[in-house]
Protein backbone atom coordinates (compact mmCIF):
# COMPACT_ATOMS: atom_id res chain seq x y z
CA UNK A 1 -58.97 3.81 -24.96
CA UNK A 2 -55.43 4.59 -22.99
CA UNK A 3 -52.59 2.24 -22.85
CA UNK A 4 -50.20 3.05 -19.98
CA UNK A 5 -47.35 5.28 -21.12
CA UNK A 6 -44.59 2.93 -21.27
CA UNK A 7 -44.08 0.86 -24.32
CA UNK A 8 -41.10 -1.19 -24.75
CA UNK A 9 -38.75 -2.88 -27.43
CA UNK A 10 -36.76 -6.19 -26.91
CA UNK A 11 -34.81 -8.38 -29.22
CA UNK A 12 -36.77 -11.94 -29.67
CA UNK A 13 -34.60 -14.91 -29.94
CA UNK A 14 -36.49 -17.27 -28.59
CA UNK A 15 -39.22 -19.78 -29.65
CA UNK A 16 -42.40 -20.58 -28.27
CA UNK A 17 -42.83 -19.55 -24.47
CA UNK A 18 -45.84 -19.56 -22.01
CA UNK A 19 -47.02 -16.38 -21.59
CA UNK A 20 -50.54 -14.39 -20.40
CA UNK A 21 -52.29 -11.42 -22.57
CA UNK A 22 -52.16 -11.69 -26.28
CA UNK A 23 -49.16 -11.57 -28.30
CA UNK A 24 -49.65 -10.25 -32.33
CA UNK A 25 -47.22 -11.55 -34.58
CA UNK A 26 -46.57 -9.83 -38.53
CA UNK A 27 -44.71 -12.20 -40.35
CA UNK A 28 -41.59 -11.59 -42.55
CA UNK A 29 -43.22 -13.16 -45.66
CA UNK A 30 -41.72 -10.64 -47.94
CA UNK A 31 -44.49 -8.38 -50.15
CA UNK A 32 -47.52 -9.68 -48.57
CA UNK A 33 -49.07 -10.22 -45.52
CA UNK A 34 -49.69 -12.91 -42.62
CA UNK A 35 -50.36 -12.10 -38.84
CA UNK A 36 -50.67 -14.52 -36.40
CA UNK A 37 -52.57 -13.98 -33.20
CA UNK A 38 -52.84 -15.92 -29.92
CA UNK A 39 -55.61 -14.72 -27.46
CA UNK A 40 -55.45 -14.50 -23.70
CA UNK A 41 -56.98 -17.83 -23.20
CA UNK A 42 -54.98 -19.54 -25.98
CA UNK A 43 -57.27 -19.17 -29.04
CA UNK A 44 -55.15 -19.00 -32.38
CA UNK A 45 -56.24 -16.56 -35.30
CA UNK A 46 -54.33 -15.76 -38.57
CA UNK A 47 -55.07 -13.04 -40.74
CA UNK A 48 -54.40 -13.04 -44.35
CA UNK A 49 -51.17 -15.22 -45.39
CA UNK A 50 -49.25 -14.82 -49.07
CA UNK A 51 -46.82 -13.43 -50.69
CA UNK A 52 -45.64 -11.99 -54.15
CA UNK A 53 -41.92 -12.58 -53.98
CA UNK A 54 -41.52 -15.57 -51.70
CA UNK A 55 -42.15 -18.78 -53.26
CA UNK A 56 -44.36 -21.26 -51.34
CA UNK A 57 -44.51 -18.97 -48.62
CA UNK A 58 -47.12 -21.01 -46.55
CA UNK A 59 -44.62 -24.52 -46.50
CA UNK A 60 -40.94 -21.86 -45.98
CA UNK A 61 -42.37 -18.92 -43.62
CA UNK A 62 -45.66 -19.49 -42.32
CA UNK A 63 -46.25 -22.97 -40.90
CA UNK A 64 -42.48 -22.95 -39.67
CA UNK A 65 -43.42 -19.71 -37.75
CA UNK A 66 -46.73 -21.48 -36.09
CA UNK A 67 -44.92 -24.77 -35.12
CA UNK A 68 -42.12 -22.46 -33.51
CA UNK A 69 -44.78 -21.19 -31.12
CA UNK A 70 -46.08 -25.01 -30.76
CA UNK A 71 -49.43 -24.05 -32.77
CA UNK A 72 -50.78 -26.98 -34.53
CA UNK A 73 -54.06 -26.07 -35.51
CA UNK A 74 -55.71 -22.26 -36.06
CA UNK A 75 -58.93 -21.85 -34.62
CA UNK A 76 -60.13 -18.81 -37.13
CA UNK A 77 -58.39 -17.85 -40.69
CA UNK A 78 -59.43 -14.11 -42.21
CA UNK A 79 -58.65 -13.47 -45.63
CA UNK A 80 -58.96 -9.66 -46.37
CA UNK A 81 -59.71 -10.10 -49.85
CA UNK A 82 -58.10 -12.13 -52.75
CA UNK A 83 -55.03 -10.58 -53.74
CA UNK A 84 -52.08 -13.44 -54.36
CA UNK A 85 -49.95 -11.78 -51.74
CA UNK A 86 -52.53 -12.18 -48.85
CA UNK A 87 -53.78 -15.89 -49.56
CA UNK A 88 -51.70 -17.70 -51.63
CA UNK A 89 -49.90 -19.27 -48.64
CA UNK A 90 -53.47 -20.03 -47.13
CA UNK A 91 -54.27 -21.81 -49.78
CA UNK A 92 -51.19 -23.65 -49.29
CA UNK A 93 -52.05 -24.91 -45.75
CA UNK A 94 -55.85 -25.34 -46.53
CA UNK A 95 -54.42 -27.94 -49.34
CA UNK A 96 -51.87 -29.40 -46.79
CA UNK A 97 -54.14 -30.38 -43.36
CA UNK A 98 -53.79 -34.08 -43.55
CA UNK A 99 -50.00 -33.77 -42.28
CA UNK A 100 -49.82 -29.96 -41.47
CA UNK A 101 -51.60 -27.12 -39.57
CA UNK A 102 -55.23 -27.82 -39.21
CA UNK A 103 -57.77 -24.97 -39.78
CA UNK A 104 -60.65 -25.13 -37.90
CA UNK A 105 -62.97 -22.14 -39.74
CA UNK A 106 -62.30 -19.91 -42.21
CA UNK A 107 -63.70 -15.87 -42.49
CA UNK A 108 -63.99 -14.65 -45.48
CA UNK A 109 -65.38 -11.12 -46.49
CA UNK A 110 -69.71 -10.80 -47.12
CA UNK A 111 -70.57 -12.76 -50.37
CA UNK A 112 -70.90 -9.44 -52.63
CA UNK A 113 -67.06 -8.65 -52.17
CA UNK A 114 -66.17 -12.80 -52.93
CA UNK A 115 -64.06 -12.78 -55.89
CA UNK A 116 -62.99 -16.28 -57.77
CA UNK A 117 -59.75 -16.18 -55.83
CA UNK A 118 -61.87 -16.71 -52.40
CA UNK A 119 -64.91 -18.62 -53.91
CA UNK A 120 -62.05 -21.48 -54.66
CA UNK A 121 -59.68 -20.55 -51.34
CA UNK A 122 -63.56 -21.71 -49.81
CA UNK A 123 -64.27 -24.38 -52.18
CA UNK A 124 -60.44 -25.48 -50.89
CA UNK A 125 -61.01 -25.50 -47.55
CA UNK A 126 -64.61 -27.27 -47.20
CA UNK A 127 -63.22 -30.06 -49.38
CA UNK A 128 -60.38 -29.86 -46.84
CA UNK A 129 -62.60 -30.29 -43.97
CA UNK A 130 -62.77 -26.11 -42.65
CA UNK A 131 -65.86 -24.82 -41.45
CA UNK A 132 -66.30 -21.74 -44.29
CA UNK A 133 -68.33 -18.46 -42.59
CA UNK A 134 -68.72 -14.82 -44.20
CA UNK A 135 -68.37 -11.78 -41.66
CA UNK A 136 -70.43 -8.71 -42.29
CA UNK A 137 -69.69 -4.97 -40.69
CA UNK A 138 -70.72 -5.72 -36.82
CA UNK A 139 -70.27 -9.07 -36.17
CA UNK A 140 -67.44 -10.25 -33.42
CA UNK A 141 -66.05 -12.39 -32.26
CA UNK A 142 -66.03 -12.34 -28.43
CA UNK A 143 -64.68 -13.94 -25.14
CA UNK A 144 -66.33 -12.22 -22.69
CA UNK A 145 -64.22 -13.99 -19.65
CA UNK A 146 -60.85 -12.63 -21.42
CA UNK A 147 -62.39 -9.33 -22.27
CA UNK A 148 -61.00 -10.12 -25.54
CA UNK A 149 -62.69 -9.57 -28.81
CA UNK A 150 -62.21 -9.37 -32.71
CA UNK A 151 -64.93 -6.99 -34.56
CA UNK A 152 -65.22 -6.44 -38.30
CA UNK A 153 -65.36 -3.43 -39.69
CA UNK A 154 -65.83 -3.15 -42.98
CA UNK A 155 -66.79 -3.83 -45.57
CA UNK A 156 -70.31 -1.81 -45.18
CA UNK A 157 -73.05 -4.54 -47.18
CA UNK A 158 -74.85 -2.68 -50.44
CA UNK A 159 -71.83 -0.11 -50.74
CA UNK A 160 -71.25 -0.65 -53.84
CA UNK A 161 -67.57 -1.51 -54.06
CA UNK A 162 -65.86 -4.15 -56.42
CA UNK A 163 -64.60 -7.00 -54.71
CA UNK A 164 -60.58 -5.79 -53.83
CA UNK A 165 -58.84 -3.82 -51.94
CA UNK A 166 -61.23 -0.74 -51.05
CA UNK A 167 -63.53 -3.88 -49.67
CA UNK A 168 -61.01 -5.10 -47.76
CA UNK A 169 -62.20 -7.12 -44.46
CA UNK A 170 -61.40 -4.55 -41.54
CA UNK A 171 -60.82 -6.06 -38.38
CA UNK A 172 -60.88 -4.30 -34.85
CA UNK A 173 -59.08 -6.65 -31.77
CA UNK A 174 -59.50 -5.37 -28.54
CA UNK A 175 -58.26 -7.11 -25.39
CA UNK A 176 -58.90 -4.80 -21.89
CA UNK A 177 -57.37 -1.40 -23.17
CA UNK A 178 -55.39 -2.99 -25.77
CA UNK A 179 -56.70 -2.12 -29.36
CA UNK A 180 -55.02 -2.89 -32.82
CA UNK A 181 -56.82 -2.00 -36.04
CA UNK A 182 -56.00 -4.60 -39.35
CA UNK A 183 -56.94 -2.86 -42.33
CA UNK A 184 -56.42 -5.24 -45.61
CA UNK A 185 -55.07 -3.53 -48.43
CA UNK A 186 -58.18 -0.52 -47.47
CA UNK A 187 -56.55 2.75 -49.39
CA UNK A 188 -58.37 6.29 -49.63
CA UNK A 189 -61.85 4.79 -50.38
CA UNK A 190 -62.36 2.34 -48.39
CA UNK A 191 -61.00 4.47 -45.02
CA UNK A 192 -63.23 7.14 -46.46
CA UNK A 193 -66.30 4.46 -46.19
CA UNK A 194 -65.16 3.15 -42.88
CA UNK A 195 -64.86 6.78 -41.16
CA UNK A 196 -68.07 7.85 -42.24
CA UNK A 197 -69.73 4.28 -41.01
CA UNK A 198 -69.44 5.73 -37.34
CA UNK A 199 -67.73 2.20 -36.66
CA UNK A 200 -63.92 3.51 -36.64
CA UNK A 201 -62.43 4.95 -33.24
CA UNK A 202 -59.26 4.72 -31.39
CA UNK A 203 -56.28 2.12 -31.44
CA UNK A 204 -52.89 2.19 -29.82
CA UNK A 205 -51.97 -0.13 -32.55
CA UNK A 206 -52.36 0.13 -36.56
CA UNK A 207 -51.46 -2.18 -39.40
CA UNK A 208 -51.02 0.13 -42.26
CA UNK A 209 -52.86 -0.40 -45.02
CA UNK A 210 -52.02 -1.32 -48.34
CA UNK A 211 -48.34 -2.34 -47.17
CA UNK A 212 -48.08 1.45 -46.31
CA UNK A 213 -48.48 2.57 -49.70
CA UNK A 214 -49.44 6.32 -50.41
CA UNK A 215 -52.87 6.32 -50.61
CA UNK A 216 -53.33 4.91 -46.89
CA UNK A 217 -53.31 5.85 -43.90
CA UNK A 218 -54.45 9.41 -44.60
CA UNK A 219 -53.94 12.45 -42.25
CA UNK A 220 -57.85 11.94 -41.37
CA UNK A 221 -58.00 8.58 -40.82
CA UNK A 222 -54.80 8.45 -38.19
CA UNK A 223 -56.30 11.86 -36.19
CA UNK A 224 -59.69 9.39 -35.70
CA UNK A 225 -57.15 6.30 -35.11
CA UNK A 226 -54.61 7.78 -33.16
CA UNK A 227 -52.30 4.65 -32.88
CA UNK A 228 -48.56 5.00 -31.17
CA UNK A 229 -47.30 1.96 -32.86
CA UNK A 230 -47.41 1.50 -36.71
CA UNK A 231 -46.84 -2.19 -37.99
CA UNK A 232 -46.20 -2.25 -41.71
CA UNK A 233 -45.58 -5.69 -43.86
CA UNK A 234 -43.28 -5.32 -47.19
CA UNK A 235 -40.76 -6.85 -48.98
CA UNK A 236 -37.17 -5.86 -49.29
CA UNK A 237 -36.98 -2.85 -52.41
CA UNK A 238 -40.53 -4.18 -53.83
CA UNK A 239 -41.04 -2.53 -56.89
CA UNK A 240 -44.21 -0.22 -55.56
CA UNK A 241 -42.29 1.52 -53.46
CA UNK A 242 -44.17 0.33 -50.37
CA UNK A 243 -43.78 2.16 -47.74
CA UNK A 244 -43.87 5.29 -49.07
CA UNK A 245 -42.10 8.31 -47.78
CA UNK A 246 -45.53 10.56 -47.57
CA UNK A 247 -47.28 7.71 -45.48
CA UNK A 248 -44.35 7.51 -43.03
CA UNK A 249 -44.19 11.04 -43.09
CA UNK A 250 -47.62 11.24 -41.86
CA UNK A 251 -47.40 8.69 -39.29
CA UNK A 252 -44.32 10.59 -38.10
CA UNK A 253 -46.36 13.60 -37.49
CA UNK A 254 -48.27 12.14 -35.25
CA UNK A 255 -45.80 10.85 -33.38
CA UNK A 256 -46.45 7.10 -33.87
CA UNK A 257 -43.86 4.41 -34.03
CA UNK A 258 -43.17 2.90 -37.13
CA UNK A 259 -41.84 -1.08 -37.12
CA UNK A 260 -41.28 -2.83 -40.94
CA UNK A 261 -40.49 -6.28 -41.32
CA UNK A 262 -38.05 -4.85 -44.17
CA UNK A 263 -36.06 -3.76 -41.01
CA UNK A 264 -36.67 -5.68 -38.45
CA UNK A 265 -37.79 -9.09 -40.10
CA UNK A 266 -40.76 -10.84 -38.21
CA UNK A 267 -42.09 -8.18 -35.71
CA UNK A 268 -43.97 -9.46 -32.50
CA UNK A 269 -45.93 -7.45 -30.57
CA UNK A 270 -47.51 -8.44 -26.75
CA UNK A 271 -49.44 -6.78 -24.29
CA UNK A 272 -51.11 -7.17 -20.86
CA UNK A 273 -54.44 -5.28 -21.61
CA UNK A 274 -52.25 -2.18 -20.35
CA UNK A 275 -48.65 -2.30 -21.50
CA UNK A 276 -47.12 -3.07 -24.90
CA UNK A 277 -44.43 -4.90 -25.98
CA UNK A 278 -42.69 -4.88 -29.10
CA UNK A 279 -39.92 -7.60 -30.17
CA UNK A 280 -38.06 -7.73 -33.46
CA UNK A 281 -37.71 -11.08 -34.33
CA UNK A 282 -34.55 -12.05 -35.66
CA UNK A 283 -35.19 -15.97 -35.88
C-alpha cells in the first residue's frame, strides 16, 4: 500500500466545504476520543465519542463539530469499548435524536467483550430508535463503487480477553491506496493478539492507541504498520502522562509524523486515494 510521496499541512479555518475523497476528522474533545469520518460518496461514520475532562462533551464539542460540516445524521457509530472517555458523549446524542443528530446504526464490539457501559449505550439507542449490530474480526463494511471500505480487526472471538481496552474494536479504513488504522485504547496485548491474527498490515495513517500512552504502539507493531502520519487524541497536561515520551520516541524512529490535538486542537486529515492532507483546525 503506497501513498504518493507528497503529504501536505494547511491551516483549516473554514467550515463545511464540498469536497471528493474522504476527509478523517480527530476531534479536540480533551482526554478522550471522537473521529468523524465522511466517505467518498458522502456516507458519515463516527468512531468512539467522550471525554474525561470536558463536561457534556457530546452537546459543547461533538455535535457543534458535525453541524459545522452540515452533518445531520451519522450513518454508522463504533464504540471501541466502554471506557467514559470514548462514549460518554455518544450516549449524549443517542439520548438527544428527537432535536439533534440522528444515528442511523450503532457497532458495537462481539457480545463477549459487551460490558454494562455498552449493554445500556445499546439499550439507549434502540429505545432511541438506532439500529444496534455487533462486528466480529472480518466483517466490513464496503462500497465497492468508491473503493472504499471499513474492516474490523479485532477483537479475535474466544480469545479470552476481559471486556476493555486489550479488546478494543480495531478498525482498518481503506479508500484506493489510502489506509488509516483506529486502534481503541489496544495496548501491548491486544497489538500482540492482532499481529499474530495475520489480519494487521500496512497503513500510511495510525491512530495511536491508548491516547499514545507507553504501552502502545510498540517498536513491532509500527515496523508491521509502517504509518507516516501519527494522529494522537489527549487532553491538555492529563494526569497519565499521555503521550508519552517513549511512544513518540518510537514513532520518531521511524520517521512518522506525529499530530496531537493538545497542539494543534481538532486535526483533519483528507486524501484523494493517493495524496494526503493534513489541516490543524483552529475553529
Amino acid at each position: 500500500m503506497i501513498l504518493s510521496a507528497m503529504v501536505m499541512t494547511a491551516i483549516c479555518r473554514a467550515g463545511y466545504t464540498c469536497e471528493s475523497g474522504i476527509r478523517v476528522t480527530v476531534l479536540d474533545v480533551g482526554q478522550g476520543d471522537g473521529i468523524y469520518i465522511r466517505g467518498p460518496s458522502g456516507g458519515n461514520y463516527f468512531v468512539d465519542g467522550g471525554s474525561s475532562d470536558v463536561s457534556a462533551v457530546g452537546t459543547y464539542r461533538i455535535e457543534p463539530c458535525l453541524l459545522s460540516c452540515a452533518v445531520d445524521t451519522l450513518d454508522y457509530v463504533f464504540l471501541t469499548h466502554g471506557d467514559e472517555d470514548h462514549v460518554n458523549g455518544m450516549a449524549e446524542l443517542l439520548e438527544g435524536q428527537e432535536l439533534g443528530i440522528r444515528i442511523r446504526n450503532l457497532v458495537l464490539p462481539p457480545e463477549e467483550y459487551l460490558d454494562e457501559k455498552l449493554m445500556e449505550i445499546g439499550r439507549t439507542a434502540l429505545q432511541n430508535g438506532t439500529r444496534v449490530v455487533t462486528m466480529k474480526a472480518g466483517q466490513s463494511l464496503e462500497n465497492e463503487k468508491d473503493d472504499f471500505s471499513i474492516t474490523c480487526l479485532a477483537p479475535e472471538s474466544g480469545s479470552g480477553l476481559e471486556p476493555g481496552n486489550a479488546a478494543s474494536l480495531v478498525l482498518g479504513v481503506r479508500y484506493k491506496a489510502f489506509g488509516m488504522l483506529l486502534t481503541g485504547d489496544c495496548e501491548l496485548e491486544g497489538e500482540q493478539m492482532l499481529m499474530g491474527s495475520g489480519r494487521l498490515g500496512e497503513y500510511p495513517v495510525l491512530r495511536t492507541g491508548h491516547h499514545g500512552s507507553k504501552n502502545s504502539s510498540s517498536e513491532e507493531f509500527l515496523q508491521i504498520v509502517k504509518p507516516a502520519v501519527a494522529l494522537i487524541s489527549a487532553g491538555t497536561d492529563n494526569r497519565y502522562g499521555h503521550p508519552h515520551e517513549e511512544t513518540l520516541e518510537r514513532l520518531s524512529d521511524i520517521g512518522c509524523g506525529v499530530y496531537t490535538t493538545q497542539e494543534c486542537g481538532a486535526v483533519s486529515l483528507r486524501s484523494d486515494g493517493d495524496s494526503i492532507w493534513i489541516e490543524r483546525c483552529e475553529l
